[in-house]
C-alpha atoms as a PDB file:
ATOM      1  CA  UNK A   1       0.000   0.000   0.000  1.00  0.00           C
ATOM      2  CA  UNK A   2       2.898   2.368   0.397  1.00  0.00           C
ATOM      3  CA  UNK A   3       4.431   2.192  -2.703  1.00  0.00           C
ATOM      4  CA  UNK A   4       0.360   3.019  -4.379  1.00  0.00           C
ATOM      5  CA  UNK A   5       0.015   5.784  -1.975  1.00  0.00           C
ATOM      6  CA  UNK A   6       3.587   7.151  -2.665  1.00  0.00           C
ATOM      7  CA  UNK A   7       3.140   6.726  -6.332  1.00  0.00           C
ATOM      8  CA  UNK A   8       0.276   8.794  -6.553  1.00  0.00           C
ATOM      9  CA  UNK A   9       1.754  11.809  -4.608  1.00  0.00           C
ATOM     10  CA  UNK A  10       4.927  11.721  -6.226  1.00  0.00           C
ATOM     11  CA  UNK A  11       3.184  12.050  -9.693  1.00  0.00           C
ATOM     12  CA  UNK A  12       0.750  14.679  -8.395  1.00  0.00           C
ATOM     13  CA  UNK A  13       3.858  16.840  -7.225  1.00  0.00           C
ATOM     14  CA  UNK A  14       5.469  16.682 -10.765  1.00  0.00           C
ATOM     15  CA  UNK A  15       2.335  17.280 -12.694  1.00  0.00           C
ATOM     16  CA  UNK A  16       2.434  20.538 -10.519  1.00  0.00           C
ATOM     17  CA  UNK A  17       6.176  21.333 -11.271  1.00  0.00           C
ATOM     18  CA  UNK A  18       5.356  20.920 -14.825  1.00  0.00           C
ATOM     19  CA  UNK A  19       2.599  23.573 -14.373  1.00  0.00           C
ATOM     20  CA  UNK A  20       4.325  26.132 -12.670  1.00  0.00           C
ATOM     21  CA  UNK A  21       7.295  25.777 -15.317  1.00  0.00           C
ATOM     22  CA  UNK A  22       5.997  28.704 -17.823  1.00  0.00           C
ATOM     23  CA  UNK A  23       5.655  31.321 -14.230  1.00  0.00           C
ATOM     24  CA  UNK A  24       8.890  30.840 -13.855  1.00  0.00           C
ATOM     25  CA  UNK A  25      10.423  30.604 -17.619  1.00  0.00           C
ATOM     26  CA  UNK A  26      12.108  27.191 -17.165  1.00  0.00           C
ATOM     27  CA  UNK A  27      12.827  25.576 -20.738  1.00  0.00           C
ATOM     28  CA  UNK A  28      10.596  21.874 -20.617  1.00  0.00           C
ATOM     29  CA  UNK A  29      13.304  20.388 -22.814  1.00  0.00           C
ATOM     30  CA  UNK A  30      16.385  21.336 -20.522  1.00  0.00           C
ATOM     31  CA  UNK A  31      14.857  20.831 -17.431  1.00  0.00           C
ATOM     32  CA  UNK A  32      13.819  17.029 -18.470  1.00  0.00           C
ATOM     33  CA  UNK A  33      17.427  16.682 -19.630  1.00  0.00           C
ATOM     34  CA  UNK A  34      18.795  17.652 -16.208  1.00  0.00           C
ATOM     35  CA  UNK A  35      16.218  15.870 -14.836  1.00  0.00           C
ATOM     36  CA  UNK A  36      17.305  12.359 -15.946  1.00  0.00           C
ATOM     37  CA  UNK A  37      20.928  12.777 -15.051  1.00  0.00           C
ATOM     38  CA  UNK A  38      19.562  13.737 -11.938  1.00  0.00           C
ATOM     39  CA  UNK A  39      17.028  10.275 -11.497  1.00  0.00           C
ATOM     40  CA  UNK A  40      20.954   8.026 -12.438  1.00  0.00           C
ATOM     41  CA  UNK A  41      22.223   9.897  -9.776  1.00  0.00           C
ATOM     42  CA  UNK A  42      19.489   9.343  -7.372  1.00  0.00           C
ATOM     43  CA  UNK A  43      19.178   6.135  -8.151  1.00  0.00           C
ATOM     44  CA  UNK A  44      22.770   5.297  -7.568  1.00  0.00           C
ATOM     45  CA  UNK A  45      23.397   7.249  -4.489  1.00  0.00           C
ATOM     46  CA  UNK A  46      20.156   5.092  -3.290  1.00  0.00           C
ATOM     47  CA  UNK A  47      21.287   1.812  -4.157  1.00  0.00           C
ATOM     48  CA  UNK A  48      25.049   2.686  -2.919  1.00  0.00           C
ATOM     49  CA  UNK A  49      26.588   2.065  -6.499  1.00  0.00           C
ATOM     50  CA  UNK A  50      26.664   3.023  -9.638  1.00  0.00           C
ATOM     51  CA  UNK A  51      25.542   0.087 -11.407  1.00  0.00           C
ATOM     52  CA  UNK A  52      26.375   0.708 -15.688  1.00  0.00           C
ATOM     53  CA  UNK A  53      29.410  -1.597 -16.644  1.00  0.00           C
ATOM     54  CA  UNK A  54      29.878  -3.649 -19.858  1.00  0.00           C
ATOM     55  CA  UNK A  55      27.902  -6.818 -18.354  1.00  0.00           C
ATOM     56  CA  UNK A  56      25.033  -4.360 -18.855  1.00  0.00           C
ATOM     57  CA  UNK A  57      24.198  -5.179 -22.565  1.00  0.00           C
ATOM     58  CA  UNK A  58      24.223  -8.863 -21.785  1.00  0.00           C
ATOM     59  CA  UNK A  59      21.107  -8.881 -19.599  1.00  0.00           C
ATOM     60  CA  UNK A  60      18.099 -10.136 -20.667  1.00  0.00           C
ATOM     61  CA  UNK A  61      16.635  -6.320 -20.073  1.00  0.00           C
ATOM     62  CA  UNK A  62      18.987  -4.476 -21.899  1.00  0.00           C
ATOM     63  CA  UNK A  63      16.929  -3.737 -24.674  1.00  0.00           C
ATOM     64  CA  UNK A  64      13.787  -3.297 -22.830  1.00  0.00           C
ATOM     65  CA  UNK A  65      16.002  -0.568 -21.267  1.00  0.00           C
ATOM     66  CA  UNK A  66      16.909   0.797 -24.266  1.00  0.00           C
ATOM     67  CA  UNK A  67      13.217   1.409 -25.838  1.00  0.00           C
ATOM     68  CA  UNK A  68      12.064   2.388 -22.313  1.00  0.00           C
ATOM     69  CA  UNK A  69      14.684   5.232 -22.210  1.00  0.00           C
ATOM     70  CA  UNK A  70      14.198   6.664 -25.473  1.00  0.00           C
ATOM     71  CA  UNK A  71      10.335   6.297 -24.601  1.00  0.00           C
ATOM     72  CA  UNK A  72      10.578   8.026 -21.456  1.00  0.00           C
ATOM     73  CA  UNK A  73      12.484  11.091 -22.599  1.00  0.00           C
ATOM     74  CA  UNK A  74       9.935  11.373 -25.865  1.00  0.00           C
ATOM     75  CA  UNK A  75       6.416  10.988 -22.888  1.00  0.00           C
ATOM     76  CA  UNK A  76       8.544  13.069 -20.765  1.00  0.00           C
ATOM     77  CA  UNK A  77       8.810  15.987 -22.987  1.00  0.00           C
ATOM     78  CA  UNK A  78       5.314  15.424 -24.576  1.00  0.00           C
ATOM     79  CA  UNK A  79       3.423  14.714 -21.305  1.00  0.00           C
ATOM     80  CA  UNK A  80       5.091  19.024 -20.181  1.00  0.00           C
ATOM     81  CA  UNK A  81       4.114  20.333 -23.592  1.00  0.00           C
ATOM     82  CA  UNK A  82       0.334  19.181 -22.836  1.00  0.00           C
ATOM     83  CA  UNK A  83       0.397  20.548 -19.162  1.00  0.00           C
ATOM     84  CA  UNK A  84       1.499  23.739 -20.274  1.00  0.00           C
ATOM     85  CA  UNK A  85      -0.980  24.313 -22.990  1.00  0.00           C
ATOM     86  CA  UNK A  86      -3.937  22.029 -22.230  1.00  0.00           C
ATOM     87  CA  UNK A  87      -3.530  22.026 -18.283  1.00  0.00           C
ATOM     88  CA  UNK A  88      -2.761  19.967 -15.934  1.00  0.00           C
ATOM     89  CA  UNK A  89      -6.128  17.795 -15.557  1.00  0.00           C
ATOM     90  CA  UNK A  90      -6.356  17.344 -19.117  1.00  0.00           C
ATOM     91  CA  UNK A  91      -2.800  16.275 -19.645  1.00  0.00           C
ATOM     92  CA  UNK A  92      -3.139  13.851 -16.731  1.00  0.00           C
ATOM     93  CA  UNK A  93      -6.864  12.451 -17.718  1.00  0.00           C
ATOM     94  CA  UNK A  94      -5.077  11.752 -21.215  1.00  0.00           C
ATOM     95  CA  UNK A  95      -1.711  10.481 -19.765  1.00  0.00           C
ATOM     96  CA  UNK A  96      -3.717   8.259 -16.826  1.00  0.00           C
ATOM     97  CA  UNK A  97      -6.476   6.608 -18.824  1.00  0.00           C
ATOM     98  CA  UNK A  98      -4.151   5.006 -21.181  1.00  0.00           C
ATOM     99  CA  UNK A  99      -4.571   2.339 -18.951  1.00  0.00           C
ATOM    100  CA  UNK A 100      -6.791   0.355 -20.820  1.00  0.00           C
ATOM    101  CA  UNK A 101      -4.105  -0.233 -22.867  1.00  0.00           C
ATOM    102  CA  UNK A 102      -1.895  -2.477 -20.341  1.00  0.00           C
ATOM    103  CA  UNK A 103      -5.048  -3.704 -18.763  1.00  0.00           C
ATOM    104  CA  UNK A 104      -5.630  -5.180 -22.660  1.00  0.00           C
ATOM    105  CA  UNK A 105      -2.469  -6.708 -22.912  1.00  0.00           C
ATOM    106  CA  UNK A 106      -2.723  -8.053 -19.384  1.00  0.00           C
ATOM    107  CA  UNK A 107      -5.761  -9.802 -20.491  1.00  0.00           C
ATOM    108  CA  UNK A 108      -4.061 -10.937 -23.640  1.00  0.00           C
ATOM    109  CA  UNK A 109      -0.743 -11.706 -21.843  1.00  0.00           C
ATOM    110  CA  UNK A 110      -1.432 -12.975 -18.485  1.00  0.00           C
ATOM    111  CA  UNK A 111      -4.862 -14.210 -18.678  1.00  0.00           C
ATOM    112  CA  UNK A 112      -6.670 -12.063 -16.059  1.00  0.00           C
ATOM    113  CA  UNK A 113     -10.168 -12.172 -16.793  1.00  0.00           C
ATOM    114  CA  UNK A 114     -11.645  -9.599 -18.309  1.00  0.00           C
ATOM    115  CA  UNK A 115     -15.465  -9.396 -17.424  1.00  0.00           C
ATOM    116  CA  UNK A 116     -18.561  -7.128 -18.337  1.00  0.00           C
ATOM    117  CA  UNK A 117     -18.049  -4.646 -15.480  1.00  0.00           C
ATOM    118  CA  UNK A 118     -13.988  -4.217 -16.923  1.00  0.00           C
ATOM    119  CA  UNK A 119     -15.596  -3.945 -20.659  1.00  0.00           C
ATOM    120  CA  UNK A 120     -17.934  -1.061 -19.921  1.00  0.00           C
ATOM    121  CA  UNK A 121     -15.076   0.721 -18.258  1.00  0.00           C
ATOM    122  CA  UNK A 122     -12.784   0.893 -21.233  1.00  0.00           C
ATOM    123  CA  UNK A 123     -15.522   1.793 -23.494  1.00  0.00           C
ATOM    124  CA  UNK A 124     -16.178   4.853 -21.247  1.00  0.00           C
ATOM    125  CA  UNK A 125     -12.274   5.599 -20.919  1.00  0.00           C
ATOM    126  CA  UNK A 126     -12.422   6.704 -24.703  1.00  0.00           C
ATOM    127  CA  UNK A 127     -15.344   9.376 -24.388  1.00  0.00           C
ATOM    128  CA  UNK A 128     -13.515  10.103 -21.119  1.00  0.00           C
ATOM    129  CA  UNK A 129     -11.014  11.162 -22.672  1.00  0.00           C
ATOM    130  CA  UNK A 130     -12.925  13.098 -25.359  1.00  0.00           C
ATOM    131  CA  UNK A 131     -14.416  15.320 -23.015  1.00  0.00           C
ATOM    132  CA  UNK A 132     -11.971  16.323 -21.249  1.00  0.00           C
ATOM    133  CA  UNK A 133      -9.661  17.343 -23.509  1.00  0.00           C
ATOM    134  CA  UNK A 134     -12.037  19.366 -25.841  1.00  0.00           C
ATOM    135  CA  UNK A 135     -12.021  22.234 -23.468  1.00  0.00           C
ATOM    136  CA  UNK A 136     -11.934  25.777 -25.203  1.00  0.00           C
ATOM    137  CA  UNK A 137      -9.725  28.417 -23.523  1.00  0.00           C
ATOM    138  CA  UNK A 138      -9.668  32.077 -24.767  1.00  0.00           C
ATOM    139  CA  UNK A 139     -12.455  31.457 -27.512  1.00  0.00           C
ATOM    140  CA  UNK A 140      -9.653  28.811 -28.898  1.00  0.00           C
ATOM    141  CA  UNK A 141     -10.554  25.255 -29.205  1.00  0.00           C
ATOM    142  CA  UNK A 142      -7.615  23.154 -27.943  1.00  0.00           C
ATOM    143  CA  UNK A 143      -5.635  20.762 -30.284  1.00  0.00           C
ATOM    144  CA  UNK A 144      -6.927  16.891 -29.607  1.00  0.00           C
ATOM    145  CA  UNK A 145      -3.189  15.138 -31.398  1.00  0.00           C
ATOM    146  CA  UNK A 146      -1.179  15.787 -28.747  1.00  0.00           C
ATOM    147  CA  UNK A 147      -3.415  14.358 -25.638  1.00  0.00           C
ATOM    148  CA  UNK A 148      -3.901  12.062 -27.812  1.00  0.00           C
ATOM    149  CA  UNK A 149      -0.288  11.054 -28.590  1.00  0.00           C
ATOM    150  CA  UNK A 150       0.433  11.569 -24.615  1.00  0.00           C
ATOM    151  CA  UNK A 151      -2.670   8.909 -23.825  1.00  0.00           C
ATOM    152  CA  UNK A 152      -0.961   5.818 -26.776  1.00  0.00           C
ATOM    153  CA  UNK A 153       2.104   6.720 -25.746  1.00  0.00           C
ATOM    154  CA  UNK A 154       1.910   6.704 -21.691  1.00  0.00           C
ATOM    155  CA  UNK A 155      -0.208   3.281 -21.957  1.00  0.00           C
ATOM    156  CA  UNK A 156       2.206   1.223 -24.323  1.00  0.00           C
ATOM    157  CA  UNK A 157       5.302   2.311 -21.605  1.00  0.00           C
ATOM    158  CA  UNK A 158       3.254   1.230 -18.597  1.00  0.00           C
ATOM    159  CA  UNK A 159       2.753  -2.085 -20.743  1.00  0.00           C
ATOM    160  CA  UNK A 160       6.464  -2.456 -21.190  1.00  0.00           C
ATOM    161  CA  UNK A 161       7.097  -1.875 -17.384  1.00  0.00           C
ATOM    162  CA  UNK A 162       4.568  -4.376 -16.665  1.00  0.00           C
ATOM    163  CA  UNK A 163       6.116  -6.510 -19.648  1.00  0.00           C
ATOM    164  CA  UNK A 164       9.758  -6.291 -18.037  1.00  0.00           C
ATOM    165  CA  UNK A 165       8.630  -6.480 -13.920  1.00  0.00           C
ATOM    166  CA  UNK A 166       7.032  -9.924 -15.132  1.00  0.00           C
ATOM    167  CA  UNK A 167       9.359 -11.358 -16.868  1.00  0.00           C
ATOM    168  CA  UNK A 168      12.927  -9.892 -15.144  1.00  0.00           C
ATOM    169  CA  UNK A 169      12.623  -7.950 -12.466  1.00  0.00           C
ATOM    170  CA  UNK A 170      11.893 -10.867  -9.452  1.00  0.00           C
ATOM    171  CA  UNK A 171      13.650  -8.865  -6.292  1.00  0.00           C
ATOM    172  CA  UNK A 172      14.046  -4.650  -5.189  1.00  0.00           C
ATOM    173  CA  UNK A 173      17.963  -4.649  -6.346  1.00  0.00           C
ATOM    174  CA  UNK A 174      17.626  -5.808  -9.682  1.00  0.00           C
ATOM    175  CA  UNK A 175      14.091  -3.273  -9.862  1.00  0.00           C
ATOM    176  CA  UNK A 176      16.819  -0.669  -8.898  1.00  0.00           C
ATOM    177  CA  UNK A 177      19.527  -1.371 -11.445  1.00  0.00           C
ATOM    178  CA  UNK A 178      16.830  -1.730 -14.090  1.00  0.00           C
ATOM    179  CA  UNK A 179      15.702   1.923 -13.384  1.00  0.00           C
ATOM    180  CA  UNK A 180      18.914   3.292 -13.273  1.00  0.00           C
ATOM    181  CA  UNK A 181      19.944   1.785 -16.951  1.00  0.00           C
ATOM    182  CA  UNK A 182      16.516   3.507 -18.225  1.00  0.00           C
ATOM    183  CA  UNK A 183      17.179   7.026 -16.656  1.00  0.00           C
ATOM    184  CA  UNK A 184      20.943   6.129 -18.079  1.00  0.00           C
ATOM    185  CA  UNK A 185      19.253   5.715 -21.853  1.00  0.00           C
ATOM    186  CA  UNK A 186      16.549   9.030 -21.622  1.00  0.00           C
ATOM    187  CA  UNK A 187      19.584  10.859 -19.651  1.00  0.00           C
ATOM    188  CA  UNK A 188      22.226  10.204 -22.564  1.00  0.00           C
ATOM    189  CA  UNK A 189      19.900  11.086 -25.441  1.00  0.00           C
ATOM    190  CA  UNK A 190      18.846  13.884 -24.230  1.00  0.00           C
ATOM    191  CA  UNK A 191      22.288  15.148 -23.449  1.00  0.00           C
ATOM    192  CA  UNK A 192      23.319  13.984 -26.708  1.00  0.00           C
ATOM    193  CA  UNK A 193      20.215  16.318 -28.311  1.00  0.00           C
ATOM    194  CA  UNK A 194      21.132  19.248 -26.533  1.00  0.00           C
ATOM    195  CA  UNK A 195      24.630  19.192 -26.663  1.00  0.00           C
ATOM    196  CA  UNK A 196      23.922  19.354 -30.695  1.00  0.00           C
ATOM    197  CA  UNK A 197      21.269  22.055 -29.939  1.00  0.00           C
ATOM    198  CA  UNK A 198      23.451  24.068 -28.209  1.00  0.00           C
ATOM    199  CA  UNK A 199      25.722  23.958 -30.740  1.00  0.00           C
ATOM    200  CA  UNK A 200      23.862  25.064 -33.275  1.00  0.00           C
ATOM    201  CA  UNK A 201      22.820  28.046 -31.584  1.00  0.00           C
ATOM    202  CA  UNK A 202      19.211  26.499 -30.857  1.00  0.00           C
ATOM    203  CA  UNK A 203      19.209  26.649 -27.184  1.00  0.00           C
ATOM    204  CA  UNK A 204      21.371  28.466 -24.422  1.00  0.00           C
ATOM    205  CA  UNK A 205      21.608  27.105 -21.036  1.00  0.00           C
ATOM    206  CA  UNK A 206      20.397  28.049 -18.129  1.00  0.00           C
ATOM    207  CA  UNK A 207      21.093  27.814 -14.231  1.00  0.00           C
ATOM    208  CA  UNK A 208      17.350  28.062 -13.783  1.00  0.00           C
ATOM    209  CA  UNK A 209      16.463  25.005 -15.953  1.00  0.00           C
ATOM    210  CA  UNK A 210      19.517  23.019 -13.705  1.00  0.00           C
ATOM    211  CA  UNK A 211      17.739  23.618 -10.706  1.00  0.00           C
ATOM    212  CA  UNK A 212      14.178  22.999 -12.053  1.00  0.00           C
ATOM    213  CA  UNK A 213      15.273  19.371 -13.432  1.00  0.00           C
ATOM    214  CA  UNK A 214      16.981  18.923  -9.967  1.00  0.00           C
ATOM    215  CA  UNK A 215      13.332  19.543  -8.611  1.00  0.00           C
ATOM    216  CA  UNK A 216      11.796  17.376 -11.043  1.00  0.00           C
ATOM    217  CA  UNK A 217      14.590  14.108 -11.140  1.00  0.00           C
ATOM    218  CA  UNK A 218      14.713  13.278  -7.794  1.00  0.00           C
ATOM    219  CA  UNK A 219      10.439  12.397  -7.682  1.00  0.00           C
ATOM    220  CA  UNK A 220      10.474  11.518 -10.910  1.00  0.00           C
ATOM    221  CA  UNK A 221      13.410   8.476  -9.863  1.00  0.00           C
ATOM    222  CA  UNK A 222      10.936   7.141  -6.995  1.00  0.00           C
ATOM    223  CA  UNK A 223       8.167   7.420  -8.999  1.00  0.00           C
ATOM    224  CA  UNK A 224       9.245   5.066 -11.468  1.00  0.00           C
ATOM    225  CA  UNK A 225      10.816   2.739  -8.794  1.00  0.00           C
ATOM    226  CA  UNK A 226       7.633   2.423  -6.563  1.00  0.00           C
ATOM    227  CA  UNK A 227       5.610   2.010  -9.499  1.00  0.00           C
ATOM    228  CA  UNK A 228       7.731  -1.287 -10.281  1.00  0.00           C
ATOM    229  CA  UNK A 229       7.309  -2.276  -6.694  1.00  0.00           C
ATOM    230  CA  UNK A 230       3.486  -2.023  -6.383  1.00  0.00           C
ATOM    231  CA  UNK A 231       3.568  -3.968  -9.430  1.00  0.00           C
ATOM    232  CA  UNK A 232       5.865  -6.781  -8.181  1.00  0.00           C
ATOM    233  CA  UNK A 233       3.744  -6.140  -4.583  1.00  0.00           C
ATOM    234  CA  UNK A 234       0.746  -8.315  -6.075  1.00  0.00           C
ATOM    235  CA  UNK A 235      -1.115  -6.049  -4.201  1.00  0.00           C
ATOM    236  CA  UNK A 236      -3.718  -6.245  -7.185  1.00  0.00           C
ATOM    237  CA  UNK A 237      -3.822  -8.121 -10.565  1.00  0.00           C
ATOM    238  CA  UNK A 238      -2.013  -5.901 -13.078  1.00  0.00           C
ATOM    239  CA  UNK A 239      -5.702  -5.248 -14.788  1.00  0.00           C
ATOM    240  CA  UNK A 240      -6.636  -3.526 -11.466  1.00  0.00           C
ATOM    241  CA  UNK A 241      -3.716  -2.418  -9.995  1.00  0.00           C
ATOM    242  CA  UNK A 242      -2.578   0.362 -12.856  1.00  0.00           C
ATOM    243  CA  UNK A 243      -6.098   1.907 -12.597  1.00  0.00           C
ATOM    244  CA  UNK A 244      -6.239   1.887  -9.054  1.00  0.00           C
ATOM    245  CA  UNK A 245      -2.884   3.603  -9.256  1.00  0.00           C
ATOM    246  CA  UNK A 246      -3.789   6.208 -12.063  1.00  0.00           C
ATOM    247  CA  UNK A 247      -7.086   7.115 -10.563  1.00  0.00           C
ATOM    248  CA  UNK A 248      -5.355   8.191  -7.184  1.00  0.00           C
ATOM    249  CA  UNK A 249      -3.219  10.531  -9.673  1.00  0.00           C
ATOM    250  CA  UNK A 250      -6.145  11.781 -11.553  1.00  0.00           C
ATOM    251  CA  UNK A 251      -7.549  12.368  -8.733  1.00  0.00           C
ATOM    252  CA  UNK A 252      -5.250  14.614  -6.528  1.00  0.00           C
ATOM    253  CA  UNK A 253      -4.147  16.000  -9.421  1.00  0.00           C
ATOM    254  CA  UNK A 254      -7.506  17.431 -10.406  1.00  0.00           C
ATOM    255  CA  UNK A 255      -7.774  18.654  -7.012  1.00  0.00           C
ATOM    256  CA  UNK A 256      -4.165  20.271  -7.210  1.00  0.00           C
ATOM    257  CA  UNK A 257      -5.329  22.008 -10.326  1.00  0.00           C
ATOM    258  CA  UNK A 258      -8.600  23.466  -8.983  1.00  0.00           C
ATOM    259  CA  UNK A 259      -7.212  24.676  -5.205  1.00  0.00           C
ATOM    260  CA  UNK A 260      -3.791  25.672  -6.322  1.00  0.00           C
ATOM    261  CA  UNK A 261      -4.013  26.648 -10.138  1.00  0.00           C
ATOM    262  CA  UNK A 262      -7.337  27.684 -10.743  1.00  0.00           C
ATOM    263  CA  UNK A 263      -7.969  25.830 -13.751  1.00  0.00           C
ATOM    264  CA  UNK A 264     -11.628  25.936 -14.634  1.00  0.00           C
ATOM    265  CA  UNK A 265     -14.256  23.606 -14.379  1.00  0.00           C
ATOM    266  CA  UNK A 266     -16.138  23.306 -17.452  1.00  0.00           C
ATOM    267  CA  UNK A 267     -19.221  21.394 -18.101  1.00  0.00           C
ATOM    268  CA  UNK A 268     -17.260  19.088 -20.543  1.00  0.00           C
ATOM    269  CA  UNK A 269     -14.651  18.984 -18.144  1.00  0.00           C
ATOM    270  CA  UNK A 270     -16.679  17.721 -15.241  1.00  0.00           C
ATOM    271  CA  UNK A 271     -18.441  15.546 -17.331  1.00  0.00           C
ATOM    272  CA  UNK A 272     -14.971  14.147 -18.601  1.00  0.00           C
ATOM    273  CA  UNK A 273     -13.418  13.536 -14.980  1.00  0.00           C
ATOM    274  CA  UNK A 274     -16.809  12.183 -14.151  1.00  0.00           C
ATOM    275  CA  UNK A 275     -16.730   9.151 -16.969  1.00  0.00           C
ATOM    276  CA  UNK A 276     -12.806   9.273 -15.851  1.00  0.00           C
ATOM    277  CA  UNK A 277     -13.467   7.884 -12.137  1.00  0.00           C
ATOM    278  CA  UNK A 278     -16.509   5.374 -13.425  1.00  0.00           C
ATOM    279  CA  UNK A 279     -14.683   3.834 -15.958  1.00  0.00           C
ATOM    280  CA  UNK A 280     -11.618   2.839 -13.648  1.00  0.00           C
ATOM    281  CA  UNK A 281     -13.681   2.031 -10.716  1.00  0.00           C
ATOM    282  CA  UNK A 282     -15.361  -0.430 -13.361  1.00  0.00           C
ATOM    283  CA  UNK A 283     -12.072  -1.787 -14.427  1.00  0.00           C
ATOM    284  CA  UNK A 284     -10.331  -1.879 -11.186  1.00  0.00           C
ATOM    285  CA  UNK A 285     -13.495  -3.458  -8.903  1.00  0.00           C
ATOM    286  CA  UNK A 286     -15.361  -5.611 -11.017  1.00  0.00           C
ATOM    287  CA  UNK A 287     -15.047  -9.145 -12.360  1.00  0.00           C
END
């Protein structure tokens, strides 16, 4: 129950960093950069070594640390773009019900039953997600690709962590060096981009950004690493255990956005968070 409960407050808090990243001018891209050199060195300090070496690329999860990496950086970036221009409870409605995409392969994968209650929820998870992200700001109707993109994107990488916790991932230290060689991928590519953007006169760095991906990497670490432990926790089946998970998130996070930020409560909105908790509590409490 700890690592649920810390998961969802851990994700809350960096859905709010994200927002308040445009108050205080803080470049996304840099900070996210920063931010993953920042989760390796958490990570590390955490587990007492630094755990990279060249026996790395013979483990069975090498690759699946690879595409995670890469994926992370790409979900990372795409999952701050949406908060600052769509909000923060429509980025994490479209980022938190891709779960019906892992609870579909956990069907398809582990055989978990999938019954009528489960079915109803994941046909209300689409208009779910609709609603809530057509909200209109300014007389401006907001672009539907990118929640979009965010909601595919987040639910295929929660698949691969349930993928890779199943099949490799049996005890906390090896769930430790596992997250480390992720952040090690996203942090290297995205060093890697903005060494060459920097270069090219694309980007200048800041001592703001450094201390904003600070603020975001050392959550962000924990996040990921008591998200693999609830998982391996058996708490719940995987089918019910990532919506249990992602509602808490939706959840605090919509009340985050209305108490601290302000953000309004539309109709479609409201009517959007509202199919939002049904169609989890369908998939995460009935057979």
């Amino acid at each position: 129950m700890f690592y649920l409960v810390a998961n969802i407050l851990l994700n809350t808090l960096l859905a709010a960093i994200f927002k308040v990243f445009p108050r205080y001018r803080i470049d996304a891209f840099q900070a996210i950069v920063v931010n993953y050199v920042t989760c390796v060195i958490t990570g590390s300090i955490f587990l007492g070594r630094f755990p990279l070496g060249v026996s790395s690329v013979s483990q069975g999860w090498s690759p699946w640390a690879l595409l995670m990496g890469l994926g992370f950086i790409s979900i990372f970036n795409l999952q701050a773009y949406c908060t600052k221009v769509d909000g923060i409870t429509t980025s994490t409605i479209a980022n938190k019900l891709s779960l019906v995409i892992p609870v579909l392969f956990s069907v398809y994968l582990y055989s978990e039953h999938l019954g009528y209650g489960k079915i109803l929820g994941i046909v209300l998870a689409f208009p779910a997600v609709y609603l809530s992200t057509r909200v209109q700001e300014d007389g401006k109707k907001q672009e539907l690709l990118w929640p979009v993109l965010l909601f595919v994107g987040s639910g295929l990488l929660d698949t691969v962590v349930k993928f890779v916790e199943q099949r490799y991932l049996n005890n906390p230290e090896i769930q430790q060096v596992y997250t480390i060689h992720v952040f090690s991928v996203a942090a290297m590519a995205g060093v890697t981009l903005a060494a060459i953007l920097t270069i090219a006169g694309k980007i200048k760095l800041s001592w703001r950004n450094v201390v904003a991906g600070i603020c975001v990497g050392i959550p962000n670490y924990f996040s990921i690493y008591f998200f693999i432990r609830m998982l391996n926790s058996h708490l719940l089946q995987s089918s019910a255990a990532i919506p249990v998970n992602n509602i808490g998130i939706l959840a605090a996070a919509s009340l985050t956005a209305i108490v601290f930020f302000r953000e309004k409560a539309t109709i479609m909105r409201v009517v959007g968070l509202v199919l939002s908790v049904i169609a989890i509590l369908l998939i995460a409490f009935t057979r």
